[in-house]
N, C-alpha and C. Protein backbone atom coordinates (compact mmCIF):
# COMPACT_ATOMS: atom_id res chain seq x y z
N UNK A 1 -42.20 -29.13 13.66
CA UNK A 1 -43.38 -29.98 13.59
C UNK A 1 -43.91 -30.07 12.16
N UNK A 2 -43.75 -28.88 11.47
CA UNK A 2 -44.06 -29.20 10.03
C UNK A 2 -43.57 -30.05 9.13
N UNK A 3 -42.51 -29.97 9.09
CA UNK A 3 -41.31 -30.42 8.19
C UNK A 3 -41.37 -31.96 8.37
N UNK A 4 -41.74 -32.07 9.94
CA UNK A 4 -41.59 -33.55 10.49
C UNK A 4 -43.62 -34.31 9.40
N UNK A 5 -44.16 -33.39 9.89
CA UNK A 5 -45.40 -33.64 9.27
C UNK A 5 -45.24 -33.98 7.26
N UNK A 6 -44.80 -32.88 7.10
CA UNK A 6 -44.42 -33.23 5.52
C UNK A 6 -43.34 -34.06 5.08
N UNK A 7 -42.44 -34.39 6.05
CA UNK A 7 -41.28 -36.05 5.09
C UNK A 7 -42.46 -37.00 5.70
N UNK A 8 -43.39 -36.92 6.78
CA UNK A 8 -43.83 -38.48 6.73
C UNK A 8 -45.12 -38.72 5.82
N UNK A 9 -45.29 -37.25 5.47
CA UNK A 9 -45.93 -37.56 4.03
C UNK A 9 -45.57 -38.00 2.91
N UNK A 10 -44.56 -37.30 2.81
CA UNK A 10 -43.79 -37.75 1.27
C UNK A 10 -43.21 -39.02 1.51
N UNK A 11 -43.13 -39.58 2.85
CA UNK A 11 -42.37 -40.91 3.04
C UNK A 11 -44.06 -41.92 2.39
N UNK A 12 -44.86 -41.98 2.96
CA UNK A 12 -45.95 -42.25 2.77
C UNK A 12 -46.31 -42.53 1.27
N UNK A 13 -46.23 -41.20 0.38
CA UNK A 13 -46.47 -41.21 -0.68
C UNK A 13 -45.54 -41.87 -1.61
N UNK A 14 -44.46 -41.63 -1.26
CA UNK A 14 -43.82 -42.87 -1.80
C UNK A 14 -44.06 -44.32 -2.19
N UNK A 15 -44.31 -44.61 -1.07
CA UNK A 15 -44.75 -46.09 -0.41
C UNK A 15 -45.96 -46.29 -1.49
N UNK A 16 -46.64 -45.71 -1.96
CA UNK A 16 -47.66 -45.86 -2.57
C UNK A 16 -47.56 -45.77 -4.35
N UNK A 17 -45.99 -44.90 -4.70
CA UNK A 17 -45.74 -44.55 -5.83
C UNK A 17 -45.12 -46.15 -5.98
N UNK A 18 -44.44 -47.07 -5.31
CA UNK A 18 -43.79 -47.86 -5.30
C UNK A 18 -44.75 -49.00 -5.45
N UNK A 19 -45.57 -49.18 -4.42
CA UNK A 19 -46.40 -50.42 -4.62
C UNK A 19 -47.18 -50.07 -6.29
N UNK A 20 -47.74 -49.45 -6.07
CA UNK A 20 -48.24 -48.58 -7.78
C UNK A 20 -46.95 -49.11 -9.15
N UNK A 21 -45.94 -48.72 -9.07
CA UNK A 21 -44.98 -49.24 -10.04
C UNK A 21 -44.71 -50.35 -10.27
N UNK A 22 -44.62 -51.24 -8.71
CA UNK A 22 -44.29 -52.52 -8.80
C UNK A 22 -45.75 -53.05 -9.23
N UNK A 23 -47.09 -53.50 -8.96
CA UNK A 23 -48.00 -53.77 -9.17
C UNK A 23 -48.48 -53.18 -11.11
N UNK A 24 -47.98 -52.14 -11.42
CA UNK A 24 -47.72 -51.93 -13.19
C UNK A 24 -47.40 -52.92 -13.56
N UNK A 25 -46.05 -52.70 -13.27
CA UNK A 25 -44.91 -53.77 -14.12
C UNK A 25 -45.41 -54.89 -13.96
N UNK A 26 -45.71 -55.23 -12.67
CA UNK A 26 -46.64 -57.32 -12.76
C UNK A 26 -47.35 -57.28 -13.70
N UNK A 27 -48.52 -56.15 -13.77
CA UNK A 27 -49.51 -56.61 -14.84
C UNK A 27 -49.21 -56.22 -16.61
N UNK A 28 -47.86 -55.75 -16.33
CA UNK A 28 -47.66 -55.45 -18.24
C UNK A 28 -47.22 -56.12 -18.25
N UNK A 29 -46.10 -57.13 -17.47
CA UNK A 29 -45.48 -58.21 -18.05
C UNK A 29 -45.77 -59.09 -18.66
N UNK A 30 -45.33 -59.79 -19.67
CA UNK A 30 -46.08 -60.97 -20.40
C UNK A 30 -44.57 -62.13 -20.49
N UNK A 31 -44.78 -63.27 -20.84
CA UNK A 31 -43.84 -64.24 -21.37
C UNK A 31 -42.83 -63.45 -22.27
N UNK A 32 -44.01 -62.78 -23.35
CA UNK A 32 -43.05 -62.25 -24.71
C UNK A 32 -43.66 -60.77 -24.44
N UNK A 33 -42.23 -59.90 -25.14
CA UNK A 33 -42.72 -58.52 -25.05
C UNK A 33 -41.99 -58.11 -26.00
N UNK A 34 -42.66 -57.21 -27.05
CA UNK A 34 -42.03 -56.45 -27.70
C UNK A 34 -40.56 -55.38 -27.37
N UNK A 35 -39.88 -54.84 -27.99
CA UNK A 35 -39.02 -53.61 -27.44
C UNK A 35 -39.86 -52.32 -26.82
N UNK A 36 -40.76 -52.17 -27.72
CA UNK A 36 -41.89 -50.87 -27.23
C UNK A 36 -42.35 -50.98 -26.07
N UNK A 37 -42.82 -51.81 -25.34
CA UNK A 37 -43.50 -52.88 -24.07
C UNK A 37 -42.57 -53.00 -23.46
N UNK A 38 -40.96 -52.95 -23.53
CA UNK A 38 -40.30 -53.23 -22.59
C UNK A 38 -39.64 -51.52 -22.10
N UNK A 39 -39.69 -50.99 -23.47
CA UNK A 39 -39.53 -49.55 -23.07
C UNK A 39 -40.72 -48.51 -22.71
N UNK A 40 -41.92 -49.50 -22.26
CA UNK A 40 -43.01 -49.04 -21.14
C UNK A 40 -42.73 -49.55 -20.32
N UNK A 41 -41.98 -50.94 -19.50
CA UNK A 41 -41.96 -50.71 -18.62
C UNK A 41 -40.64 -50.27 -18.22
N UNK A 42 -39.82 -49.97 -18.63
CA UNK A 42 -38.42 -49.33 -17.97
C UNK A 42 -38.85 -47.92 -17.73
N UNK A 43 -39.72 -47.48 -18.52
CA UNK A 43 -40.29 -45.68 -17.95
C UNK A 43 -40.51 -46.28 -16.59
N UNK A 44 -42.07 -46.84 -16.48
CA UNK A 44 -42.27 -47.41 -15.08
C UNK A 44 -41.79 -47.64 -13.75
N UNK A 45 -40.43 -48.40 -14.28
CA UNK A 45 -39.07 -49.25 -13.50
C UNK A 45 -38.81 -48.04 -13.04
N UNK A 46 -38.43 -46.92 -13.88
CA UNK A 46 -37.60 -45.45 -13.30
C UNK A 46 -38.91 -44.57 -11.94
N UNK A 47 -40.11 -44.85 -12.39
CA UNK A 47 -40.98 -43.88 -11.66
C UNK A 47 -40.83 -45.30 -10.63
N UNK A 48 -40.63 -45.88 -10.40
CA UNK A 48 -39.66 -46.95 -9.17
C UNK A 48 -38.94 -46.51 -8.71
N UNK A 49 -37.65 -46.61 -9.53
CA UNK A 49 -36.63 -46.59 -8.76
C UNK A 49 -36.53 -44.94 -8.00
N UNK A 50 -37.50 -44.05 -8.85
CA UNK A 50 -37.27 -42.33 -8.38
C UNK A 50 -38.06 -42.19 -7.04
N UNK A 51 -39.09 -43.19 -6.69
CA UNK A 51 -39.65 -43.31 -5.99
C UNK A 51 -39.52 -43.76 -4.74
N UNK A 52 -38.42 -45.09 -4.71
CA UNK A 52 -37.48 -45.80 -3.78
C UNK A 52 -36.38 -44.34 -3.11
N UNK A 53 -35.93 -43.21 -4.09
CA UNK A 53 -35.24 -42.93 -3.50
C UNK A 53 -35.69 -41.65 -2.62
N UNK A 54 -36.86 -41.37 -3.22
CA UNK A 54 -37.44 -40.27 -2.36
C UNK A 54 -37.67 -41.20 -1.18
N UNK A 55 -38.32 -42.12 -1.03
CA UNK A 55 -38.44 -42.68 -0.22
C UNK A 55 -37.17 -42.91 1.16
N UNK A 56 -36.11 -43.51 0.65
CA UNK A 56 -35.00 -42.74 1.39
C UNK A 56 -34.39 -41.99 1.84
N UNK A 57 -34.44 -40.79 1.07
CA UNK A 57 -34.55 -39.60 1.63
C UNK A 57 -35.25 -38.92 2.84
N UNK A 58 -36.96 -39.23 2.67
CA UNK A 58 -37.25 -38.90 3.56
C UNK A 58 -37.06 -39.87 4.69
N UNK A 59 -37.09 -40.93 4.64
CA UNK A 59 -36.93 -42.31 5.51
C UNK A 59 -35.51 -41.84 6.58
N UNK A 60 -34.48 -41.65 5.61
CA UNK A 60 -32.96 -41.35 6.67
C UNK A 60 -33.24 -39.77 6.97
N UNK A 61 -34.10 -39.07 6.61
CA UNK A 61 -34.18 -37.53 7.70
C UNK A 61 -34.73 -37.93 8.69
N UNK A 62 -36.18 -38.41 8.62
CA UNK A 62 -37.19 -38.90 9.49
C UNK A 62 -35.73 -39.25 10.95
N UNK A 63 -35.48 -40.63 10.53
CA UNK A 63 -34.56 -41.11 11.60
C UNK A 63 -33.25 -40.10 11.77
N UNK A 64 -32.14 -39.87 11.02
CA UNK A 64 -31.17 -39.51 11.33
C UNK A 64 -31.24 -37.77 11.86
N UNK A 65 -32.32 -37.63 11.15
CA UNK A 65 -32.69 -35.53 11.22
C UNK A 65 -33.38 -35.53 12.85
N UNK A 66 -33.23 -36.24 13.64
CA UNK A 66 -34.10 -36.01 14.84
C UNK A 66 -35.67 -35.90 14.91
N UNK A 67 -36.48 -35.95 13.60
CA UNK A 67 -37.37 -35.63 13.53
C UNK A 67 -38.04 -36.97 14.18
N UNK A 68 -39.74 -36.53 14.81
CA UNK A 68 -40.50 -37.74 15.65
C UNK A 68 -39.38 -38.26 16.62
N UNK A 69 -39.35 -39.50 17.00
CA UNK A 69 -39.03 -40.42 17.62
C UNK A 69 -37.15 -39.81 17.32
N UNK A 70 -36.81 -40.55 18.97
CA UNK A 70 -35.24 -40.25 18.95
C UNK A 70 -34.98 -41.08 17.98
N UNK A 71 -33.59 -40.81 17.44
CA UNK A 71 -32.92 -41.74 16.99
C UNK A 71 -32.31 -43.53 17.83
N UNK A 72 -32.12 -42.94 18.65
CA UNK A 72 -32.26 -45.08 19.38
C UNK A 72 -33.53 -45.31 19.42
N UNK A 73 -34.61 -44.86 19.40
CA UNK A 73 -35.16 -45.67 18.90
C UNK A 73 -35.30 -46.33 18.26
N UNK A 74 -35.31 -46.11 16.51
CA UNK A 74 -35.03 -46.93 15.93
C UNK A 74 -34.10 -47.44 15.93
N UNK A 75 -32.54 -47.34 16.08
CA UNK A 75 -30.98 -48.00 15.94
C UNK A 75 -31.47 -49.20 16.87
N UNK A 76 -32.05 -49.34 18.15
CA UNK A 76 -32.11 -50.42 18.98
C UNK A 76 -33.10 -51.38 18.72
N UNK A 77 -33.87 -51.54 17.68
CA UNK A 77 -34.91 -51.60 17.73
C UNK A 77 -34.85 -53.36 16.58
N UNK A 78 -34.70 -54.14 16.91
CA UNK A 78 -34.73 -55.16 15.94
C UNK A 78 -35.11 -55.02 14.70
N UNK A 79 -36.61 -54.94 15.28
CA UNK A 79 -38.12 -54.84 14.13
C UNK A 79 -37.69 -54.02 12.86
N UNK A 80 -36.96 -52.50 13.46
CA UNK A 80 -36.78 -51.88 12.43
C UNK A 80 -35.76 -52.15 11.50
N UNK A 81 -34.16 -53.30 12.56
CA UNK A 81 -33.05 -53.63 11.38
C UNK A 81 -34.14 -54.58 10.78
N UNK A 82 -34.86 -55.33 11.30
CA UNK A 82 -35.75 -56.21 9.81
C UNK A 82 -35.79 -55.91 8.80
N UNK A 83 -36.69 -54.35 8.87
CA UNK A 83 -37.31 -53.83 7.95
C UNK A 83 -36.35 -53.74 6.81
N UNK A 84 -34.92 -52.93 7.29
CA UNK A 84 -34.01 -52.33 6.69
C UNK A 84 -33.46 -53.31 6.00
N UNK A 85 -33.28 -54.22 6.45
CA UNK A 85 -32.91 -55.65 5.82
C UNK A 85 -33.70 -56.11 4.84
N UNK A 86 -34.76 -56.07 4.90
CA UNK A 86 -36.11 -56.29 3.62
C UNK A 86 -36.34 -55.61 2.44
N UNK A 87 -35.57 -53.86 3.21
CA UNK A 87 -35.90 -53.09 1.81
C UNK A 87 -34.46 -53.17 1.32
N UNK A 88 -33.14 -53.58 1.90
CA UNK A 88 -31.88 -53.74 1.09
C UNK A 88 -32.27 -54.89 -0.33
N UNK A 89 -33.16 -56.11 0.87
CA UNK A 89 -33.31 -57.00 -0.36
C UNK A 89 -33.75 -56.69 -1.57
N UNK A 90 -35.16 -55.63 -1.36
CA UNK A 90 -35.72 -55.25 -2.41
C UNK A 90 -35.27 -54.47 -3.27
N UNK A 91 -34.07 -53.90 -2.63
CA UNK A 91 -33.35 -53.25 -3.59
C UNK A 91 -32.25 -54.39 -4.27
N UNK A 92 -32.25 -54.96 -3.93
CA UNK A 92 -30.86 -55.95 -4.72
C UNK A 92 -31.95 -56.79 -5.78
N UNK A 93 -32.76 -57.17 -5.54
CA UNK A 93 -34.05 -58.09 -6.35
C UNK A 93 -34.45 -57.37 -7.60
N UNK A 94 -34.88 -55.81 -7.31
CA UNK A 94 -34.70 -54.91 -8.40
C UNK A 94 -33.80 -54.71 -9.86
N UNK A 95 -32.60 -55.07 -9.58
CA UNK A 95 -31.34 -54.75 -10.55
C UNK A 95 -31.72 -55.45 -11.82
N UNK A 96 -31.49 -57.05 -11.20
CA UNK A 96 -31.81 -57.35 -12.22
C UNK A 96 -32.81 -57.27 -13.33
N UNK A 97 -33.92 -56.71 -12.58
CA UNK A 97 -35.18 -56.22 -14.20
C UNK A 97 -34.65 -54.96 -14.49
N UNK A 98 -34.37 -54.09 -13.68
CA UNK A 98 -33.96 -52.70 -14.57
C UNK A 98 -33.15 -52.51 -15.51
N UNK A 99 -31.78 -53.91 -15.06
CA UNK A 99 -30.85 -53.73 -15.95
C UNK A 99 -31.54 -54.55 -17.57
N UNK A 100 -32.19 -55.79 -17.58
CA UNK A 100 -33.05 -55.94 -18.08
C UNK A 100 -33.86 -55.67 -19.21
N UNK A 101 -34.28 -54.54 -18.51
CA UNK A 101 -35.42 -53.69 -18.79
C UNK A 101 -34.98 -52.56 -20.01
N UNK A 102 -33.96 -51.94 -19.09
CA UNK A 102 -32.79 -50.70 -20.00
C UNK A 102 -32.23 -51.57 -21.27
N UNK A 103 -31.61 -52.48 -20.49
CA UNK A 103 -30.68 -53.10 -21.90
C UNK A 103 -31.76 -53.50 -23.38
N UNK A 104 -32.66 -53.85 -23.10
CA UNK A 104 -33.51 -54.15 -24.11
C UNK A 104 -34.61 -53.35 -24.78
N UNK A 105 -34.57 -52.00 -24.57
CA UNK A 105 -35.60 -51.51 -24.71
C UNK A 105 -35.19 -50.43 -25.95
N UNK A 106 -34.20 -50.60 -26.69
CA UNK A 106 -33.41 -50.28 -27.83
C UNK A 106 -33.59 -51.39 -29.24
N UNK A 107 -33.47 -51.13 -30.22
CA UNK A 107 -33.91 -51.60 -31.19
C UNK A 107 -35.38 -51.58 -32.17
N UNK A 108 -35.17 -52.02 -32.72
CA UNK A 108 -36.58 -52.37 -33.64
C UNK A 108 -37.95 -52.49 -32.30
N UNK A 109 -38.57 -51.77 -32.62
CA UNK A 109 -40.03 -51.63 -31.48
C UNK A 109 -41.09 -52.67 -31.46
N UNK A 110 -40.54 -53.28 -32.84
CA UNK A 110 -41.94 -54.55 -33.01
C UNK A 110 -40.91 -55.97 -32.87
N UNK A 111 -39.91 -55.77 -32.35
CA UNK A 111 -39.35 -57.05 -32.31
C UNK A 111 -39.87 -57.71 -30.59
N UNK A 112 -40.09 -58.83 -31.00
CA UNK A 112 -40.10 -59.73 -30.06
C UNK A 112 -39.00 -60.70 -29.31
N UNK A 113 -39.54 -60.01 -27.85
CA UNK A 113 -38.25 -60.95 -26.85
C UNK A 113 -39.01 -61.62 -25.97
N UNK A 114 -38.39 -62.48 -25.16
CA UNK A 114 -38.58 -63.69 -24.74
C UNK A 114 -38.07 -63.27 -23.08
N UNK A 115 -38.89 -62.73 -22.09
CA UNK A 115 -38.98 -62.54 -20.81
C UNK A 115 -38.08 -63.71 -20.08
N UNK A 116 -37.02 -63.71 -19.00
CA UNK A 116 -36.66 -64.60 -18.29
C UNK A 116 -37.75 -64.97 -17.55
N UNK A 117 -37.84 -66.08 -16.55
CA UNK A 117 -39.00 -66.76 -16.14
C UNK A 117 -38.75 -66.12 -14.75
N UNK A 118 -37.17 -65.50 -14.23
CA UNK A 118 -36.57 -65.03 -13.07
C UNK A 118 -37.46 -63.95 -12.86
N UNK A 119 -37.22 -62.67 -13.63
CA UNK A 119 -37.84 -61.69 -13.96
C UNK A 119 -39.31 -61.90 -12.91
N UNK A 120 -40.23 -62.58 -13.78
CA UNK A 120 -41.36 -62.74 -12.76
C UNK A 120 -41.50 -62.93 -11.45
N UNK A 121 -40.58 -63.91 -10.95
CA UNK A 121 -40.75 -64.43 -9.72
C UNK A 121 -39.78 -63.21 -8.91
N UNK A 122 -39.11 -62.50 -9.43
CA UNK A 122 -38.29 -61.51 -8.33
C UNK A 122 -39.43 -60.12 -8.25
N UNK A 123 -40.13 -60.09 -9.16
CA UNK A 123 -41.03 -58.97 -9.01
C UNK A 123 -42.36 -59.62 -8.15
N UNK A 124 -42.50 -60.46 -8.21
CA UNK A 124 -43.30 -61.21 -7.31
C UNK A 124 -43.05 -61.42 -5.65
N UNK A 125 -41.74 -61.71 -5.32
CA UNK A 125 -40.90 -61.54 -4.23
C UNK A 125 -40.95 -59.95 -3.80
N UNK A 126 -40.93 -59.18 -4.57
CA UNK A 126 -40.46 -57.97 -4.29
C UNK A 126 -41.71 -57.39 -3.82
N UNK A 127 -43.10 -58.19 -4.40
CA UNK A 127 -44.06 -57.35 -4.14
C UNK A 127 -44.74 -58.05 -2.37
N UNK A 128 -44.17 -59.19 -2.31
CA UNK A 128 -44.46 -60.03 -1.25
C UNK A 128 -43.91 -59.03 0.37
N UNK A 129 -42.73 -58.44 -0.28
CA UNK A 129 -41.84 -58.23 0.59
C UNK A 129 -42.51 -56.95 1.05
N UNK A 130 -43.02 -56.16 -0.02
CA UNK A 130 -43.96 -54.85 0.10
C UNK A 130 -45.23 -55.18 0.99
N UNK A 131 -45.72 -56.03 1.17
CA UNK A 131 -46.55 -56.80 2.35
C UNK A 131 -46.40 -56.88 3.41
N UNK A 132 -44.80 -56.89 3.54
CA UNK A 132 -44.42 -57.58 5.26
C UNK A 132 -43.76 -56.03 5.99
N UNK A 133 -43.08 -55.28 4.94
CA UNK A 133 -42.86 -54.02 5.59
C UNK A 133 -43.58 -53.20 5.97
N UNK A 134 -44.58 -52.30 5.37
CA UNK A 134 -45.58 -51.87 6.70
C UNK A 134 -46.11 -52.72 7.49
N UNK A 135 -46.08 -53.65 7.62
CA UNK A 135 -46.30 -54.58 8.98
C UNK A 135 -45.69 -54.31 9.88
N UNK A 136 -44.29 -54.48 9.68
CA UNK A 136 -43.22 -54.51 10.30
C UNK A 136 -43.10 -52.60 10.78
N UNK A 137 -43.63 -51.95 9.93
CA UNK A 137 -43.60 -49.95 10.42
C UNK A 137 -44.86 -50.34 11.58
N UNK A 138 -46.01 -51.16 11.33
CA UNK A 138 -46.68 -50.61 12.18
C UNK A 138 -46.57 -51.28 13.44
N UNK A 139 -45.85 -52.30 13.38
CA UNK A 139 -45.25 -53.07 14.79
C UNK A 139 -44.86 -51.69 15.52
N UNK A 140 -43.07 -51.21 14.61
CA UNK A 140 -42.46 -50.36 15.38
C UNK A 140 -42.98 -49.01 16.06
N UNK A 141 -44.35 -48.87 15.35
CA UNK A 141 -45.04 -47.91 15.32
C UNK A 141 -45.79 -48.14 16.93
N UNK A 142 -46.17 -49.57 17.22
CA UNK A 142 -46.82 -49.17 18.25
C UNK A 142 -45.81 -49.94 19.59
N UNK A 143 -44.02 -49.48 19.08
CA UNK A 143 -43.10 -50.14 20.33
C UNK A 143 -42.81 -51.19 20.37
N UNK A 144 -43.13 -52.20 19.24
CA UNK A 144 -42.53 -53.19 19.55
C UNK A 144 -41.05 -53.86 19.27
N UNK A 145 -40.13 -54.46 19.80
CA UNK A 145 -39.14 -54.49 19.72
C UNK A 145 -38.01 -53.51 20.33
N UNK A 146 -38.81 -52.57 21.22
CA UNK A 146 -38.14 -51.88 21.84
C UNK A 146 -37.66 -52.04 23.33
C-alpha cells in the first residue's frame, strides 16, 4: 500500500515537473534567441525530458507492477490506449526542439539565431495535448471505458 501510495505520487509530481517545463520553454521562447537563451532552454528541455521519464517509470509500475487497479483494467480499457497514444505523440513532437535546442546551444553566446516558426506551434500542440490527458486519467479514473 505504500509503495503503491508513493509511485502515484511521484507519477503526479511529474505531471507537474512537465507541464512546469513545457509552460518555461513557451514563455522563453522568442522569434530570435541568442546561443545563451537557447542553452537555457535545453537545461529546461532536459528537466523535461528527466521528468517524462520518471514519469514512465512510475506510470508502467503503477500498471504493469500490479499496483491499484488490475492490470486489464487498464489493457481493456480504450480511454487509457488514448491516453497512451497522446503521450507517444508528445513524445515524438518533443524531438524535434530538443534536437534543436542541443544542436544550437554551442558557439559564441551572443550570437543570434532565428527560431523555426515549427518549434512554436509543436510546443503549443504539446501543451494542448497536456490538457486532454488528465482528462482522459480522470475519465479512467472514474471507469469509463471499461
Amino acid at each position: 500500500m505504500t509503495l503503491e501510495i508513493l509511485l502515484r505520487y511521484i507519477h503526479f509530481i511529474s505531471i507537474f515537473a512537465i507541464v512546469g517545463s513545457l509552460v518555461a520553454e513557451h514563455l522563453l521562447l522568442k522569434k530570435t534567441l541568442t546561443r545563451a537563451e537557447i542553452d537555457r532552454l535545453s537545461k529546461v528541455d532536459g528537466v523535461y525530458g528527466l521528468a517524462v521519464l520518471v514519469l514512465l517509470a512510475a506510470g508502467l509500475t503503477l500498471w504493469l507492477g500490479g499496483y491499484g487497479k488490475p492490470t486489464e483494467f487498464y489493457g481493456n480499457n480504450p480511454i487509457f490506449h488514448t491516453k497512451l497514444a497522446l503521450i507517444v505523440i508528445l513524445g515524438i513532437l518533443s524531438i524535434y526542439p530538443t534536437v534543436y535546442f542541443i544542436k544550437n546551444r554551442k558557439g559564441d553566446p551572443a550570437e543570434i539565431l532565428t527560431v523555426p516558426k515549427s518549434i512554436f506551434w509543436m510546443l503549443r500542440f504539446e501543451l494542448l495535448l497536456l490538457l486532454i490527458i488528465p482528462f482522459l486519467a480522470g475519465m479512467m479514473a472514474k471507469g469509463i471505458g471499461v
